[in-house]
C-alpha atoms as a PDB file:
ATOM      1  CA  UNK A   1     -19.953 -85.224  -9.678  1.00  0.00           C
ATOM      2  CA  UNK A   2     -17.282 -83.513  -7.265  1.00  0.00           C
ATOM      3  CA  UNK A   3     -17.118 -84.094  -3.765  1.00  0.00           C
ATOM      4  CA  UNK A   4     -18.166 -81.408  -1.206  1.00  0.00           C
ATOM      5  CA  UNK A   5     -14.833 -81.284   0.106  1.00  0.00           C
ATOM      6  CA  UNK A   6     -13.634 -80.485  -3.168  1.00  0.00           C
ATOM      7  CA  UNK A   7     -15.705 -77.531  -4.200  1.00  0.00           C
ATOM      8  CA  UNK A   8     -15.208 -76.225  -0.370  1.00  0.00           C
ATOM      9  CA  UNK A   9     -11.787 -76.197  -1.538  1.00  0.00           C
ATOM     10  CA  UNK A  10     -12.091 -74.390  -4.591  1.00  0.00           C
ATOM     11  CA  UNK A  11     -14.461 -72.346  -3.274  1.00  0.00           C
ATOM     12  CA  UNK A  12     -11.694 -71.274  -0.224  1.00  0.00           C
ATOM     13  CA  UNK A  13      -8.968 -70.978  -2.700  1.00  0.00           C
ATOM     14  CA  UNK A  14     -10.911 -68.257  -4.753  1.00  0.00           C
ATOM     15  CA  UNK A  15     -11.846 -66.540  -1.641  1.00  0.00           C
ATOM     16  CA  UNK A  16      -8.060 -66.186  -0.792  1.00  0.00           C
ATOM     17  CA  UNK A  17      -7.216 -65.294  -3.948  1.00  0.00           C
ATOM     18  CA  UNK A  18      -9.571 -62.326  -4.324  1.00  0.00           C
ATOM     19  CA  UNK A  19      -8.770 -61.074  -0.724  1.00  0.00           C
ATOM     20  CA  UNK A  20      -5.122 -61.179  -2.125  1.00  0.00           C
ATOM     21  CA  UNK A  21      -6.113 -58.976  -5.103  1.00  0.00           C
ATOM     22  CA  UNK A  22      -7.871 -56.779  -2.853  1.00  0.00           C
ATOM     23  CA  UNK A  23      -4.857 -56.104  -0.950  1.00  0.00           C
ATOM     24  CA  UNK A  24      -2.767 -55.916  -3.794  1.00  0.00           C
ATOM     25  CA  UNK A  25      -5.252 -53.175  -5.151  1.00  0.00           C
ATOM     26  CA  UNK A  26      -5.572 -51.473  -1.996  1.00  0.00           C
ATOM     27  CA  UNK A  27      -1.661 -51.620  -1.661  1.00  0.00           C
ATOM     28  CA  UNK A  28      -1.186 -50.027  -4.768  1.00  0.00           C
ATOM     29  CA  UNK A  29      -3.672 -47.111  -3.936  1.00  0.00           C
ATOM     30  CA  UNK A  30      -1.924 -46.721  -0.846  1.00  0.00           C
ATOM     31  CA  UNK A  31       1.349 -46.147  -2.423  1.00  0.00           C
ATOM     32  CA  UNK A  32       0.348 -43.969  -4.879  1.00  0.00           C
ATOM     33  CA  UNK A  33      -2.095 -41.668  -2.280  1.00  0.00           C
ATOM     34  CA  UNK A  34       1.197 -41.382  -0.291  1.00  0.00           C
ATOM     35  CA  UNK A  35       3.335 -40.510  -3.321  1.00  0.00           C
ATOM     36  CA  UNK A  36       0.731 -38.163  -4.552  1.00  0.00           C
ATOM     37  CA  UNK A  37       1.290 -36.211  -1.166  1.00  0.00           C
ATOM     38  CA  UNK A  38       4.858 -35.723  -2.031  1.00  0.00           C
ATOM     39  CA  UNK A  39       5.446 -31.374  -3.267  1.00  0.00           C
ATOM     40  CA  UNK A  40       1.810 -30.710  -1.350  1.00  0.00           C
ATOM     41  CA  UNK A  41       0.882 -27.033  -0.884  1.00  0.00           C
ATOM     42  CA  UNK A  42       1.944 -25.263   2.656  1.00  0.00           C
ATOM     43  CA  UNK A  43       0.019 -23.759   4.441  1.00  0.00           C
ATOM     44  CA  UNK A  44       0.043 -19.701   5.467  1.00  0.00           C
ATOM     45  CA  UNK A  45      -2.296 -18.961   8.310  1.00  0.00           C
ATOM     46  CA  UNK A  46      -3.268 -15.130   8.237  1.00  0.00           C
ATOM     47  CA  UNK A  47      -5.363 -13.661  11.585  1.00  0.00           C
ATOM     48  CA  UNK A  48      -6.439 -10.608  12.740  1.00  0.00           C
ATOM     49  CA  UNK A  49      -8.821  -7.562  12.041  1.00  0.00           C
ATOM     50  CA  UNK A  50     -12.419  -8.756  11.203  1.00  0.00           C
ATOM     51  CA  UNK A  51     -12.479  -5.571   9.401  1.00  0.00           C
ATOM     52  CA  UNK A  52      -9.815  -6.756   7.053  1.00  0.00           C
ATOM     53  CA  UNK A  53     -11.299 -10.714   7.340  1.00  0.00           C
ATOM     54  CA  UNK A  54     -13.960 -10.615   4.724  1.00  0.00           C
ATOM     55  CA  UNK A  55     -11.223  -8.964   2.295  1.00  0.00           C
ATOM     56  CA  UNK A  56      -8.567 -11.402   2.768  1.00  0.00           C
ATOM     57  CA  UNK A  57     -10.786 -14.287   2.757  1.00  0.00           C
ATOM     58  CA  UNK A  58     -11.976 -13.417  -0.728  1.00  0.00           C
ATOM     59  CA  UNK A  59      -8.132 -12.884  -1.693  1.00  0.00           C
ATOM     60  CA  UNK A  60      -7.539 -16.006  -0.359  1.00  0.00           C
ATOM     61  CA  UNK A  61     -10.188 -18.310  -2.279  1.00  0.00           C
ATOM     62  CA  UNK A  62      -9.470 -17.237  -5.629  1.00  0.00           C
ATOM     63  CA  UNK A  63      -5.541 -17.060  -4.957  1.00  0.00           C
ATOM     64  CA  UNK A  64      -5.976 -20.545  -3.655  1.00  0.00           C
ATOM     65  CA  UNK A  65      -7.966 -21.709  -6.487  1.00  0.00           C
ATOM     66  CA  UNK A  66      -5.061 -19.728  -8.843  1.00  0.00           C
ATOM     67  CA  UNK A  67      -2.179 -22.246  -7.786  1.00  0.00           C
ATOM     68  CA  UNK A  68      -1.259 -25.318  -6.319  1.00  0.00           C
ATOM     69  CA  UNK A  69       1.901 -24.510  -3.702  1.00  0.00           C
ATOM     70  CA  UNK A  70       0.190 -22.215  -1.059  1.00  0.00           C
ATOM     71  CA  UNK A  71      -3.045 -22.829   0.861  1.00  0.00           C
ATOM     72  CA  UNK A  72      -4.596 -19.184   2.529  1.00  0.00           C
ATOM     73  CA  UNK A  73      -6.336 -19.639   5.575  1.00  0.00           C
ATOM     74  CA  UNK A  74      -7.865 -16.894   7.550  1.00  0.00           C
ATOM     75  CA  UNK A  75      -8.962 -16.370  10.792  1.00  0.00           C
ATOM     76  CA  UNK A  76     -10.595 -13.037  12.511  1.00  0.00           C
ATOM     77  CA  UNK A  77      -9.727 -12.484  16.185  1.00  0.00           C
ATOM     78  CA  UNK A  78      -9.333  -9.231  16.113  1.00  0.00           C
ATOM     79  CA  UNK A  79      -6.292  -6.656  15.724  1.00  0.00           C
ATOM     80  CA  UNK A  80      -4.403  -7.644  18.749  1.00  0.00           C
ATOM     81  CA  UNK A  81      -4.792 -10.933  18.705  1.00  0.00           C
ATOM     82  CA  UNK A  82      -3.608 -11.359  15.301  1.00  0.00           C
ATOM     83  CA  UNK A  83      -0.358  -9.397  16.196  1.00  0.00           C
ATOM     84  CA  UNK A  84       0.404 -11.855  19.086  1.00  0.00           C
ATOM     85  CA  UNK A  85      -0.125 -14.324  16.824  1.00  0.00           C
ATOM     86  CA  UNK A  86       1.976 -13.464  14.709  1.00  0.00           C
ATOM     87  CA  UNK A  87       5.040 -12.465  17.533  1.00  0.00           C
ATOM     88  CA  UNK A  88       4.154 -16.302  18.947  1.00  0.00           C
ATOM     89  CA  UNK A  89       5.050 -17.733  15.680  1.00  0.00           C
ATOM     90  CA  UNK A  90       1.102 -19.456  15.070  1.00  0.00           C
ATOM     91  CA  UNK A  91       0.508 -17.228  12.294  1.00  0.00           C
ATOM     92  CA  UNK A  92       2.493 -16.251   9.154  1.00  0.00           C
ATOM     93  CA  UNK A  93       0.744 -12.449   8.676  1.00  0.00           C
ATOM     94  CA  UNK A  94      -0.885 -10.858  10.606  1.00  0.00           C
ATOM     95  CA  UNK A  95      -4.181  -8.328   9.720  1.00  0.00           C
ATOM     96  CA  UNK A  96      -5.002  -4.947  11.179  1.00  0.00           C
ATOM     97  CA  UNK A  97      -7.104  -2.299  10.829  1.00  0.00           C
ATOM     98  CA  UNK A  98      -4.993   0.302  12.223  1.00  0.00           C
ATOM     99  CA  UNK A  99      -1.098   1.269  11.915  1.00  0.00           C
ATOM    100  CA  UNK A 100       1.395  -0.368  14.617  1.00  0.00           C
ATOM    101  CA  UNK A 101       3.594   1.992  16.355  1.00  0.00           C
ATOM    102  CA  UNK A 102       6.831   1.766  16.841  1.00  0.00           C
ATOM    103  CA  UNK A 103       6.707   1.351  20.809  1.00  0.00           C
ATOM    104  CA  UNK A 104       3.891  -1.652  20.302  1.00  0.00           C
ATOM    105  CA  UNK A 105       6.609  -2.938  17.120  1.00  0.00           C
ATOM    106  CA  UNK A 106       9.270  -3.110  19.588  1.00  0.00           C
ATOM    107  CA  UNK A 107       7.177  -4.548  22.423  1.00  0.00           C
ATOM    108  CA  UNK A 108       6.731  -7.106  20.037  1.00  0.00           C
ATOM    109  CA  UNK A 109      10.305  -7.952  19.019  1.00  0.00           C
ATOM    110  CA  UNK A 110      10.798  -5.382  17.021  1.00  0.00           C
ATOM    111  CA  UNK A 111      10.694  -7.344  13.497  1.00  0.00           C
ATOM    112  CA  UNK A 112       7.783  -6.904  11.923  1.00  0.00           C
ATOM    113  CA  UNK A 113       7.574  -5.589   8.143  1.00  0.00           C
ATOM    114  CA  UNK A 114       4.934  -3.040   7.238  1.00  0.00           C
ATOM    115  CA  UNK A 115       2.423  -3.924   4.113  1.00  0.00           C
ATOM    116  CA  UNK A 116      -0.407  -1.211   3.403  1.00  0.00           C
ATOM    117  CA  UNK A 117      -3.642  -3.305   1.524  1.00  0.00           C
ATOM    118  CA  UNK A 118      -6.144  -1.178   0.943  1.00  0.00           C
ATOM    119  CA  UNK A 119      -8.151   1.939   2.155  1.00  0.00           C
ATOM    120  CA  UNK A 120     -10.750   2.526   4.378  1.00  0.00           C
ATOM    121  CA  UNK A 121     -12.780   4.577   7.237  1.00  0.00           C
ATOM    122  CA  UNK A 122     -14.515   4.259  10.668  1.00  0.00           C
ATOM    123  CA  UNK A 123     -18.137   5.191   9.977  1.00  0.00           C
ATOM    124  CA  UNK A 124     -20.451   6.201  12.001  1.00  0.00           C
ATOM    125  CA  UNK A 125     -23.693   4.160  11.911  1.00  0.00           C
ATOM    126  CA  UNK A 126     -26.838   4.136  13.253  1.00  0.00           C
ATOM    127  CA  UNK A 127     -30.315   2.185  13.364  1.00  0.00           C
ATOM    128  CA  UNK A 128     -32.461   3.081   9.919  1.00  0.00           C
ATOM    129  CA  UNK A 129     -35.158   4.528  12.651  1.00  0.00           C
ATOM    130  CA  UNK A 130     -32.909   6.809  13.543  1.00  0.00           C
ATOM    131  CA  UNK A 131     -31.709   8.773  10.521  1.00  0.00           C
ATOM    132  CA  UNK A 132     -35.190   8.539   9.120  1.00  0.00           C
ATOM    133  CA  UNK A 133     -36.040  10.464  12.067  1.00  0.00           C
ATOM    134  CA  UNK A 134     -33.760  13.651  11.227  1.00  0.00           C
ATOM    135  CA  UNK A 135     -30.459  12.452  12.955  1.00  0.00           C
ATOM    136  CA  UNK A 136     -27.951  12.825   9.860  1.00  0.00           C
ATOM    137  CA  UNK A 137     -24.866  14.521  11.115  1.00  0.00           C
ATOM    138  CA  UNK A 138     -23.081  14.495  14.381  1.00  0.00           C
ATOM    139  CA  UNK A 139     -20.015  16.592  15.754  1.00  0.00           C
ATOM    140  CA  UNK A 140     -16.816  15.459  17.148  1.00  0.00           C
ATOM    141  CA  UNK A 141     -18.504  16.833  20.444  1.00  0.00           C
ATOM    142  CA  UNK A 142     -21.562  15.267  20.057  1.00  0.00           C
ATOM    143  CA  UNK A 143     -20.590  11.431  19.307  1.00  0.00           C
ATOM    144  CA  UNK A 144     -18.006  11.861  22.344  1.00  0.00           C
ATOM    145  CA  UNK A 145     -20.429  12.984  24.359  1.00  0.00           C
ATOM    146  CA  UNK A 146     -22.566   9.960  23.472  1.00  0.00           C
ATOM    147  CA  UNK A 147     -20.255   7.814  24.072  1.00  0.00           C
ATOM    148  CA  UNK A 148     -19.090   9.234  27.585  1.00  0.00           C
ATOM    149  CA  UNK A 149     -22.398   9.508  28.689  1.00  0.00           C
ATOM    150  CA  UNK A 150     -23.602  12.823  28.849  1.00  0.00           C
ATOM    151  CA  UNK A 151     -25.854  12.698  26.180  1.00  0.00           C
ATOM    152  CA  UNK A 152     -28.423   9.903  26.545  1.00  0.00           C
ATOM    153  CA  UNK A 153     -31.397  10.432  24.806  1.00  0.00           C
ATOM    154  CA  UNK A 154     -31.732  11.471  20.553  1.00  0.00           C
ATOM    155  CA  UNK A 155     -34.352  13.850  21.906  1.00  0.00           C
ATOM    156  CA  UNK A 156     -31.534  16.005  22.958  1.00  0.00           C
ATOM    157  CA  UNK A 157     -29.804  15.987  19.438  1.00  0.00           C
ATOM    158  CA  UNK A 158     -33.289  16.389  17.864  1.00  0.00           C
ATOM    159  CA  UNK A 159     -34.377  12.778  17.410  1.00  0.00           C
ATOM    160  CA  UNK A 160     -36.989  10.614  19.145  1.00  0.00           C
ATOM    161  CA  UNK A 161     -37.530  10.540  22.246  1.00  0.00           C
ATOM    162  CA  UNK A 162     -35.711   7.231  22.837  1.00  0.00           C
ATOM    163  CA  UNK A 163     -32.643   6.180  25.119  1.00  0.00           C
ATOM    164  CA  UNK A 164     -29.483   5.962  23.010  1.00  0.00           C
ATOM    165  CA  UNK A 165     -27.974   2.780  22.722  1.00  0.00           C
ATOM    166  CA  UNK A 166     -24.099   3.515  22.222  1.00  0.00           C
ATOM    167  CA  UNK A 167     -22.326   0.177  21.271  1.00  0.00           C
ATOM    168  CA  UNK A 168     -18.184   0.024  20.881  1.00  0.00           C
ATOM    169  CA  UNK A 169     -15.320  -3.000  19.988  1.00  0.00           C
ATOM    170  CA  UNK A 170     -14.092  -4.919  23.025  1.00  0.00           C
ATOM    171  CA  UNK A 171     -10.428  -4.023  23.684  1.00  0.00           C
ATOM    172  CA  UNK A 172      -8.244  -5.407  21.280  1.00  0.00           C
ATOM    173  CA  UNK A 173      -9.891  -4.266  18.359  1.00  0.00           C
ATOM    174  CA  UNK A 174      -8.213  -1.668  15.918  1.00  0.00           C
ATOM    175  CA  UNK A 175     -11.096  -0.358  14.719  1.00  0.00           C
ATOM    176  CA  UNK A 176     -12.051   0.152  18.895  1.00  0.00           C
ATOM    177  CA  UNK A 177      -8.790   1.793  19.132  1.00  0.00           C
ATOM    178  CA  UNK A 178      -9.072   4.366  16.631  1.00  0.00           C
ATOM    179  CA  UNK A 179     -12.556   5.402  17.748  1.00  0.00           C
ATOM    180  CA  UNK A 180     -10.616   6.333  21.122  1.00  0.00           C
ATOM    181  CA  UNK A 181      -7.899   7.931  19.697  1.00  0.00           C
ATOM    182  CA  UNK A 182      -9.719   9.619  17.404  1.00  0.00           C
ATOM    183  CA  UNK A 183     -13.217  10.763  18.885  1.00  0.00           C
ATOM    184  CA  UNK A 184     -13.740   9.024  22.699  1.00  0.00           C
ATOM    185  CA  UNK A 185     -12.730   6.549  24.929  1.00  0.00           C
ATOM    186  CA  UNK A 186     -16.313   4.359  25.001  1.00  0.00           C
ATOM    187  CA  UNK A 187     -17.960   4.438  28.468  1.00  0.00           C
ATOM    188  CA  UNK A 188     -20.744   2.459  26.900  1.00  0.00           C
ATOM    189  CA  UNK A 189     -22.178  -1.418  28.494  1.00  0.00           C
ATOM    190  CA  UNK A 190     -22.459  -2.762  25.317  1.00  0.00           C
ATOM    191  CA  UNK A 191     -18.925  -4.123  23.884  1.00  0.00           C
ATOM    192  CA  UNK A 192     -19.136  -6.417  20.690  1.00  0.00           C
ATOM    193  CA  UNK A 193     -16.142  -8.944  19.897  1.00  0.00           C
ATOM    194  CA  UNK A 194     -16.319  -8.308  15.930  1.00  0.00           C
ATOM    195  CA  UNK A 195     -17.521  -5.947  13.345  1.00  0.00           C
ATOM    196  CA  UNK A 196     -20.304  -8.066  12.528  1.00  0.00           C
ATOM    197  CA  UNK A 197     -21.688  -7.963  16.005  1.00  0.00           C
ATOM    198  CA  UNK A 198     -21.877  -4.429  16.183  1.00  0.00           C
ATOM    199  CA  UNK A 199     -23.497  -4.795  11.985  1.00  0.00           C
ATOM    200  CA  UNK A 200     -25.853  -6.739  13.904  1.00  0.00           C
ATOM    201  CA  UNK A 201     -26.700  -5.176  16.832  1.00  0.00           C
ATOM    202  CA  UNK A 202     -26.717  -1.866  15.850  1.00  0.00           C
ATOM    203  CA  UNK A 203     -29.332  -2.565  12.702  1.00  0.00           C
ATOM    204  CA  UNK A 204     -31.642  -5.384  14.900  1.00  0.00           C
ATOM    205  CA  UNK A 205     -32.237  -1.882  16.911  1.00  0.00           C
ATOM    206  CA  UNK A 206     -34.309   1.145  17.226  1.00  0.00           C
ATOM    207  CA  UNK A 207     -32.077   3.284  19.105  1.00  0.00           C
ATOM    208  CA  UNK A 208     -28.606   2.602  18.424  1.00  0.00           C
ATOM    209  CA  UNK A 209     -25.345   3.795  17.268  1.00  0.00           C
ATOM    210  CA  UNK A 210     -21.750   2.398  16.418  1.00  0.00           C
ATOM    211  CA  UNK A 211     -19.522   2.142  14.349  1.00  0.00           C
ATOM    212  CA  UNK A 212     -17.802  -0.019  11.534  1.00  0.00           C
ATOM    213  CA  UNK A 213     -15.317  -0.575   8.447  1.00  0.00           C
ATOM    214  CA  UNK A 214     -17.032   1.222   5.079  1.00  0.00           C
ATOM    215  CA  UNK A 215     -17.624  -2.289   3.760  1.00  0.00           C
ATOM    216  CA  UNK A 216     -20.091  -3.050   6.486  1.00  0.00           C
ATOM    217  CA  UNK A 217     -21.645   0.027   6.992  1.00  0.00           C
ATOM    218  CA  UNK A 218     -23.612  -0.909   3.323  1.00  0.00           C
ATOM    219  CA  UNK A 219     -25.534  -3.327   5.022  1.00  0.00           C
ATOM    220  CA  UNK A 220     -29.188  -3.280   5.350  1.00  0.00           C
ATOM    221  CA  UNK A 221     -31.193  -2.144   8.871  1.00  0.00           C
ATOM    222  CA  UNK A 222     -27.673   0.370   8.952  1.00  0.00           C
ATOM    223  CA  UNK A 223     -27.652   4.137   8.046  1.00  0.00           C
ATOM    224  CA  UNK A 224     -24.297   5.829   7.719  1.00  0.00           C
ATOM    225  CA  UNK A 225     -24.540   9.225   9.055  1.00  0.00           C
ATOM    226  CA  UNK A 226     -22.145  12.157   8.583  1.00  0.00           C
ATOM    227  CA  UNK A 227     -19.114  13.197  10.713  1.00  0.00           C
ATOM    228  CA  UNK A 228     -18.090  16.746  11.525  1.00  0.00           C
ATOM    229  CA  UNK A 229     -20.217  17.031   8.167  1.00  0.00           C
ATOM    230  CA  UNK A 230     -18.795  14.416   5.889  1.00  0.00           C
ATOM    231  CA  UNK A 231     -20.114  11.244   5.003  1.00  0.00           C
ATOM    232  CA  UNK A 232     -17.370   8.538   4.297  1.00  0.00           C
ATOM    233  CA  UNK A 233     -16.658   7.619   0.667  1.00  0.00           C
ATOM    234  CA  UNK A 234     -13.970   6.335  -1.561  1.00  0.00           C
ATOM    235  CA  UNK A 235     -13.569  10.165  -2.510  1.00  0.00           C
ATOM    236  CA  UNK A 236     -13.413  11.816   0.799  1.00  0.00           C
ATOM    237  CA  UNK A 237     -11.273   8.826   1.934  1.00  0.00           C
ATOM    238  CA  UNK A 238      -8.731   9.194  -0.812  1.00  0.00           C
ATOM    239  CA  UNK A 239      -8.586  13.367  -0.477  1.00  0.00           C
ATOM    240  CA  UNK A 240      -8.391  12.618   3.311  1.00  0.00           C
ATOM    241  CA  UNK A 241     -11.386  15.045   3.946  1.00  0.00           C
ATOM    242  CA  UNK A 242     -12.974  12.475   6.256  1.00  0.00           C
ATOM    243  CA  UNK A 243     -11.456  12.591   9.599  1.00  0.00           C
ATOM    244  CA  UNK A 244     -11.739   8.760  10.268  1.00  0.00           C
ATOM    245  CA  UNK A 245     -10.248   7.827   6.896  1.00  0.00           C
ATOM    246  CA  UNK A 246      -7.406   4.841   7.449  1.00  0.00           C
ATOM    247  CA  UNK A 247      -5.295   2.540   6.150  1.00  0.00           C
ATOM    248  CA  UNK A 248      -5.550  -1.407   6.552  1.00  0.00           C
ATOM    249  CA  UNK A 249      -2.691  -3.331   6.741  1.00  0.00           C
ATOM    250  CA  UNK A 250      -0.895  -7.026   7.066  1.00  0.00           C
ATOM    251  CA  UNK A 251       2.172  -7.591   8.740  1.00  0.00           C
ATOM    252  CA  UNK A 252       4.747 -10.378   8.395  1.00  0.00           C
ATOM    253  CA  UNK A 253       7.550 -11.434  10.685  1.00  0.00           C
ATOM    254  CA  UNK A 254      10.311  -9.773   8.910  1.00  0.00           C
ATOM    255  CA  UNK A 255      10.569  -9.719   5.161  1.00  0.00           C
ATOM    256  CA  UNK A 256       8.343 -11.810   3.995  1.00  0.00           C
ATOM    257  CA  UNK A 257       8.920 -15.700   2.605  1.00  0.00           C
ATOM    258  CA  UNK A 258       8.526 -16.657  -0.557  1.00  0.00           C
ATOM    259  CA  UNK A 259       4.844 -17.843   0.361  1.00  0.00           C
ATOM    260  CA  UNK A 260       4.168 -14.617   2.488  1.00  0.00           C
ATOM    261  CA  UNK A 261       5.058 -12.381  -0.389  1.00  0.00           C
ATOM    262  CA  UNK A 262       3.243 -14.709  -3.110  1.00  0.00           C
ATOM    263  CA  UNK A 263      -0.026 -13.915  -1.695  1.00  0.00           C
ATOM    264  CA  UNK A 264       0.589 -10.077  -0.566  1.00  0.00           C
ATOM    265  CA  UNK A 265       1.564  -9.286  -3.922  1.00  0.00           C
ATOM    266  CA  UNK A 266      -1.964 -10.862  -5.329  1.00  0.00           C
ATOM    267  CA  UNK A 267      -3.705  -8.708  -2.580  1.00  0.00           C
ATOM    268  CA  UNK A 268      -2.040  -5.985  -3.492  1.00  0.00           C
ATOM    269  CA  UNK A 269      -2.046  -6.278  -7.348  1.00  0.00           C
ATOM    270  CA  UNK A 270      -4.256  -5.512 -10.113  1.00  0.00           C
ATOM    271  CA  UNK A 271      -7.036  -8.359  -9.026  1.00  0.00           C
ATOM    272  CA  UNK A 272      -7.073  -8.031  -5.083  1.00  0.00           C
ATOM    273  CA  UNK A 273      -7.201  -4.022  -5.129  1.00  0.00           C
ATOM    274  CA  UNK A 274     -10.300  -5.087  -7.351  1.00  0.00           C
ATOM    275  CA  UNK A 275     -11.906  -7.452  -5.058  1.00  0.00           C
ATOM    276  CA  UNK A 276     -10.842  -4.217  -2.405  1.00  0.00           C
ATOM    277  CA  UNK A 277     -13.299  -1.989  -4.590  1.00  0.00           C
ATOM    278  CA  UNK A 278     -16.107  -4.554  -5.162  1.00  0.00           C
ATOM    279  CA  UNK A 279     -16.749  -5.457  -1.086  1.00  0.00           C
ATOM    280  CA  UNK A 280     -16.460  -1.394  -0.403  1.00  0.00           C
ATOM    281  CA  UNK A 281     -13.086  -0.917   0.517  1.00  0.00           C
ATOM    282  CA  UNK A 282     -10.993   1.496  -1.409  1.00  0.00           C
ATOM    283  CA  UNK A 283      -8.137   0.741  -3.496  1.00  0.00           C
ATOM    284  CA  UNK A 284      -4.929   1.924  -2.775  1.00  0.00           C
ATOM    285  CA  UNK A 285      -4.361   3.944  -5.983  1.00  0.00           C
ATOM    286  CA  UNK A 286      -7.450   5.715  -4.934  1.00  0.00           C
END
């Protein structure tokens, strides 16, 4: 029979010697973890428009999922934001929903390379209650004068009787700045940070009217209502018969990287102007 002391021994000895090939497996999976990280994928960090965010986020999965040496990620803080971004060096392209002049170019440091992505328009949009009630079409005059104030009830453009709700972009946002360029400067109270907000505000309501990118105007509680007698559509976009037809666009810091132009040339190629067409944008062969 063996002694206590020596099966504690044996039994420490084992214990020492598993812990040792614990290590020594651990060890090894350490090694190889670190050498497997060796070649991994950079990272490109694209911010900007929300108009152009649900676009280049759908670009982004299935380029990511398409190869192994770039990683998309996308951020929407707006049109301005994603320019500074961009002149600050934090992001690699930047997205917008309108053009950048050449004064706001050179503010910026004057390098930044010009990529057109797809088509699309500023709609006009109002709450389902609305248009069911006879408002369908509005002048240049009219939606300016909604949005300055002087017009402040539907009543007066033969609707309900019902205080108009005007909502606009907070500064910053392209889409915001072509409205004011374009139709009014908003002297509205309601300001929304993204074009999702104003999706959501405007069709939560019974009174209100704003407007978006084409792709979000589709949603439901929203009706899309002529302007100056056209109603926006890949056809009157591409012919330019709409008068707030546009062009979305990214920008890189220069000529773009070898990364950079990787994943531009998938939005812009046969499969991203496809994914353009499928969430309501318009291709650019359009």
């Amino acid at each position: 029979m063996a002694r206590p002391e020596s099966v504690m021994t044996w039994i420490v000895v084992a214990i020492f010697v598993a812990a040792g090939a614990v290590l020594y497996i651990i060890g090894g999976e350490e090694l190889e973890l670190r050498d497997s990280s060796r070649g991994a994928a950079s990272n490109l960090s694209v911010a900007g428009s929300t108009t152009v965010q649900p676009f280049a986020e759908a670009c982004a999965q299935e380029f990511n999922l398409g190869q192994k040496d770039v990683v998309v990620n996308v951020a929407g803080i707006g049109t301005d934001s994603g320019l500074r971004r961009l002149a600050a060096g934090t992001a690699d392209i930047s997205m917008t929903s309108r053009k950048v002049g050449d004064s706001e170019i050179g503010s910026l440091g004057g390098r930044l390379a010009e990529h057109q992505i797809a088509r699309d328009a500023v709609s006009i949009v109002v709450s389902s209650s609305i248009r069911e009630a006879g408002i369908e079409d509005l002048s240049q005059d009219q939606l300016r004068a909604i949005y300055t104030g002087e017009i402040k009830s539907w009543r007066e453009l033969g609707g309900p009787d019902r205080e108009i709700t005007a909502v606009s972009r907070s500064p910053g946002s392209g889409t915001g700045e072509i409205f004011s360029e374009r139709v009014a400067t908003p002297g509205v109270s309601v300001y929304r940070d993204s074009s999702f907000e104003v999706e959501e505000f405007v069709a939560g309501s019974d009174r209100a009217i704003g407007y978006l990118g084409l792709n979000l105007a589709r949603e439901e509680g929203l009706a899309t209502i002529a302007y100056e007698g056209v109603l926006p559509s890949a056809k009157t976009i591409g012919d330019g018969s709409y008068p707030l037809a546009r062009t979305l666009y990214m920008y890189t810091w220069g000529e773009p990287d070898d990364d950079e132009r990787a994943f531009l040339e998938f939005v812009t190629g046969e499969r991203g102007q496809a994914i353009a067409g499928e969430m309501g944008f318009v291709p650019l062969s359009t």
